[in-house]
C-alpha atoms as a PDB file:
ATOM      1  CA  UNK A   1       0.000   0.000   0.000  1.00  0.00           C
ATOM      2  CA  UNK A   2       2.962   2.131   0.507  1.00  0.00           C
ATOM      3  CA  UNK A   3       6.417   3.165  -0.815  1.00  0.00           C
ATOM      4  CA  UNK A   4       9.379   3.822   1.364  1.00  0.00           C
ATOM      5  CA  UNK A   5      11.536   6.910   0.937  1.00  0.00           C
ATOM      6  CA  UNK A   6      14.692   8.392   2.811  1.00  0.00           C
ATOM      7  CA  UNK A   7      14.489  12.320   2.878  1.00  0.00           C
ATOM      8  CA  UNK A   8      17.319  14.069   4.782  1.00  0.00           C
ATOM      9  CA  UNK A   9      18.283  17.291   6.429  1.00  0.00           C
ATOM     10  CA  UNK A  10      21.743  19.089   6.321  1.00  0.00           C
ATOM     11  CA  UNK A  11      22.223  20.724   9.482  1.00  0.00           C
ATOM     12  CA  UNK A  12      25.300  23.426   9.176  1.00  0.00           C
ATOM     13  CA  UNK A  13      27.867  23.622  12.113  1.00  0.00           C
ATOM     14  CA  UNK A  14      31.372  25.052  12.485  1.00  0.00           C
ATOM     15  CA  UNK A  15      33.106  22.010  11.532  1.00  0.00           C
ATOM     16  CA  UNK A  16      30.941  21.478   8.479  1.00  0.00           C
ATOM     17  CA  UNK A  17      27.772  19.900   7.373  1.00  0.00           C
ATOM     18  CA  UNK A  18      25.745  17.307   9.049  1.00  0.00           C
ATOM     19  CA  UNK A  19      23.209  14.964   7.464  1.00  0.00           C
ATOM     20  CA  UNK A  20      20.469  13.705   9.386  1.00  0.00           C
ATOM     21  CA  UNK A  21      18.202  10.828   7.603  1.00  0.00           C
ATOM     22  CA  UNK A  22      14.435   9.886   7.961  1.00  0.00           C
ATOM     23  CA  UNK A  23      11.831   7.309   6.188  1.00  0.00           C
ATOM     24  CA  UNK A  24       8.188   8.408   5.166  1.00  0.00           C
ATOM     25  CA  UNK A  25       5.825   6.088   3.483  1.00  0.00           C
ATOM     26  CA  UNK A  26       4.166   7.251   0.360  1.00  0.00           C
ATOM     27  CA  UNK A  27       0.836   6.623  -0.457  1.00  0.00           C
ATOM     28  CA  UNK A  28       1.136   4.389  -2.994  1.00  0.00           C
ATOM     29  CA  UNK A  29      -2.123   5.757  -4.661  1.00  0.00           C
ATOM     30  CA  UNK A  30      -2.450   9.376  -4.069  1.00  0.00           C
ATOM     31  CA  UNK A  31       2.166   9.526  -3.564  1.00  0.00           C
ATOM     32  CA  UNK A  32       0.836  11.874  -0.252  1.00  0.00           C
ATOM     33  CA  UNK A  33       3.463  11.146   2.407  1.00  0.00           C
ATOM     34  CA  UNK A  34       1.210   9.250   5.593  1.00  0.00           C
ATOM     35  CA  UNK A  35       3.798   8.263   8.284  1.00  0.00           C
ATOM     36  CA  UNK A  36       7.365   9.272   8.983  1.00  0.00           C
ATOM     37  CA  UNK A  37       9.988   7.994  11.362  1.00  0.00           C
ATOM     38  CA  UNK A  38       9.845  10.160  14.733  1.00  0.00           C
ATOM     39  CA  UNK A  39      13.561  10.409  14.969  1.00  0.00           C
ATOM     40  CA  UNK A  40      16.254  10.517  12.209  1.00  0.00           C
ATOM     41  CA  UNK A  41      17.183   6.840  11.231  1.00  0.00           C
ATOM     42  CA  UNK A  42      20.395   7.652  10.498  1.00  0.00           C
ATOM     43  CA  UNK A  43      22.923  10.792  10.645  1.00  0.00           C
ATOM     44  CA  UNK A  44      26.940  11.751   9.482  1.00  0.00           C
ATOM     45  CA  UNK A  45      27.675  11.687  12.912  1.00  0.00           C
ATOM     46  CA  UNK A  46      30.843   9.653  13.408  1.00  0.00           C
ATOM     47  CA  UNK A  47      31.143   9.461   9.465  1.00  0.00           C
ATOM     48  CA  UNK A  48      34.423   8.139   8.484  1.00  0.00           C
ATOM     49  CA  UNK A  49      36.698   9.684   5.654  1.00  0.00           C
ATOM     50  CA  UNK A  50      37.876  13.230   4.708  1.00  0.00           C
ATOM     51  CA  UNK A  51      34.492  14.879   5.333  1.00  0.00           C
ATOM     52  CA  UNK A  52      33.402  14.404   8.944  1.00  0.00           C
ATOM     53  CA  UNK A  53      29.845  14.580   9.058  1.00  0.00           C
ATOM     54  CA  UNK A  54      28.700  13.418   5.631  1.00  0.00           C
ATOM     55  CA  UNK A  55      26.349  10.220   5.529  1.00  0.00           C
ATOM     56  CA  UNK A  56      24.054  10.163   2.444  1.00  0.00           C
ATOM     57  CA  UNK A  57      21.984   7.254   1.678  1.00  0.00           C
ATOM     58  CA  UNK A  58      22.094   6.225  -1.372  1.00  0.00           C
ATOM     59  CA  UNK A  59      19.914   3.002  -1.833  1.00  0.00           C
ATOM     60  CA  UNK A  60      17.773   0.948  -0.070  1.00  0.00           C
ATOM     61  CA  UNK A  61      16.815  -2.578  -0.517  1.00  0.00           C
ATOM     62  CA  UNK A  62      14.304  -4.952   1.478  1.00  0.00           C
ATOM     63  CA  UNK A  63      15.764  -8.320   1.577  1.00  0.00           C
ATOM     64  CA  UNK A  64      13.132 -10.814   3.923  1.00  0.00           C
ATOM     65  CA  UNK A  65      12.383  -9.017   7.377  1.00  0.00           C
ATOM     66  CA  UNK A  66      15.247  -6.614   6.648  1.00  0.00           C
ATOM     67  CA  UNK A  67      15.974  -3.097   4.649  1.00  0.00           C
ATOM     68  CA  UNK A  68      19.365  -2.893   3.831  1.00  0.00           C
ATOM     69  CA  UNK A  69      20.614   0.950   3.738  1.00  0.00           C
ATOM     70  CA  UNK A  70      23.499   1.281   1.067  1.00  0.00           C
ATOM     71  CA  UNK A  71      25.751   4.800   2.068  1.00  0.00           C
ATOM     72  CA  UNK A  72      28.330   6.677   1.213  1.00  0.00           C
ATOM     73  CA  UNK A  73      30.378   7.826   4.211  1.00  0.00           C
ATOM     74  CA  UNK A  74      32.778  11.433   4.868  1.00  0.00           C
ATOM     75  CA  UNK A  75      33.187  11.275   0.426  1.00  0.00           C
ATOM     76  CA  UNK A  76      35.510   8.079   0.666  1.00  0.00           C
ATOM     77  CA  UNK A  77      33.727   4.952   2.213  1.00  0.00           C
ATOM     78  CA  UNK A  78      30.747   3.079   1.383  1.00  0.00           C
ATOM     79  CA  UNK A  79      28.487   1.613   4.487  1.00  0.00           C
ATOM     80  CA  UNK A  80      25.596  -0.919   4.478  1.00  0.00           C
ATOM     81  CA  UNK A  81      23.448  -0.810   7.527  1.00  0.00           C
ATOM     82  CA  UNK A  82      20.686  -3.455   8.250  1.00  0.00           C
ATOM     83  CA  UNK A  83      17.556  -2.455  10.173  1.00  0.00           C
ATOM     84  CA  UNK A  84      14.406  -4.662  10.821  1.00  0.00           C
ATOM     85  CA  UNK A  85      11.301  -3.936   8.806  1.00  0.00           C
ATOM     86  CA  UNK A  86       9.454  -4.187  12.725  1.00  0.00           C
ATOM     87  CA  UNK A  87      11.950  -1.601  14.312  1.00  0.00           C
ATOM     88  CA  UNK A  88      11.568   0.826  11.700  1.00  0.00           C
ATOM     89  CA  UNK A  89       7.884   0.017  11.786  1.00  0.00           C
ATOM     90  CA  UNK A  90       8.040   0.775  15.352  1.00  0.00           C
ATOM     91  CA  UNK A  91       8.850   4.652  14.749  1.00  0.00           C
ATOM     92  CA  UNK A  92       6.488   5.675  12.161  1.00  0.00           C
ATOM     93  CA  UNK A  93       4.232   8.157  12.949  1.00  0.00           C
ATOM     94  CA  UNK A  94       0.994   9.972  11.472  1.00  0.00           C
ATOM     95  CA  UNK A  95       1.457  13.157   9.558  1.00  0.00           C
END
């Protein structure tokens, strides 16, 4: 009934720019976003490479009970993280 997206945020600070990541399902019919995660799923925080702070999702792929988040890390380093269809389930909420 729904599609998943990742939307981010870039939050600006003195040592450079921060990404922050959350999902929102789609409707499928009317593409109206109807839930989104309460709290970013993801940020550049701790981001490896040559620019601190950058984490960008760049895929994401549901393989069984899983969605499998494909990154790219501080410009250098690629990162796949694995999160539970029921814990991201868990932090939807209404819009």
């Amino acid at each position: 009934n729904h599609w998943l997206i990742v939307i981010h945020q870039i939050q600006h600070q003195f040592t450079g720019r921060f990404y922050f990541h959350w999902m929102v399902l789609l409707d499928k019919k009317t593409f109206l976003p109807v839930q989104i995660t309460s709290k970013p799923l993801f940020s550049g925080r701790g981001a490896r490479g040559r620019t601190p702070g950058i984490r960008y999702i760049s895929s994401i792929l549901k393989v069984g009970n899983e969605i499998l988040v494909f990154a790219g890390e501080g410009d250098v380093c690629v990162t796949l993280t694995k999160k539970t269809i029921k814990k991201i389930e868990s932090l939807f909420v209404s819009l």
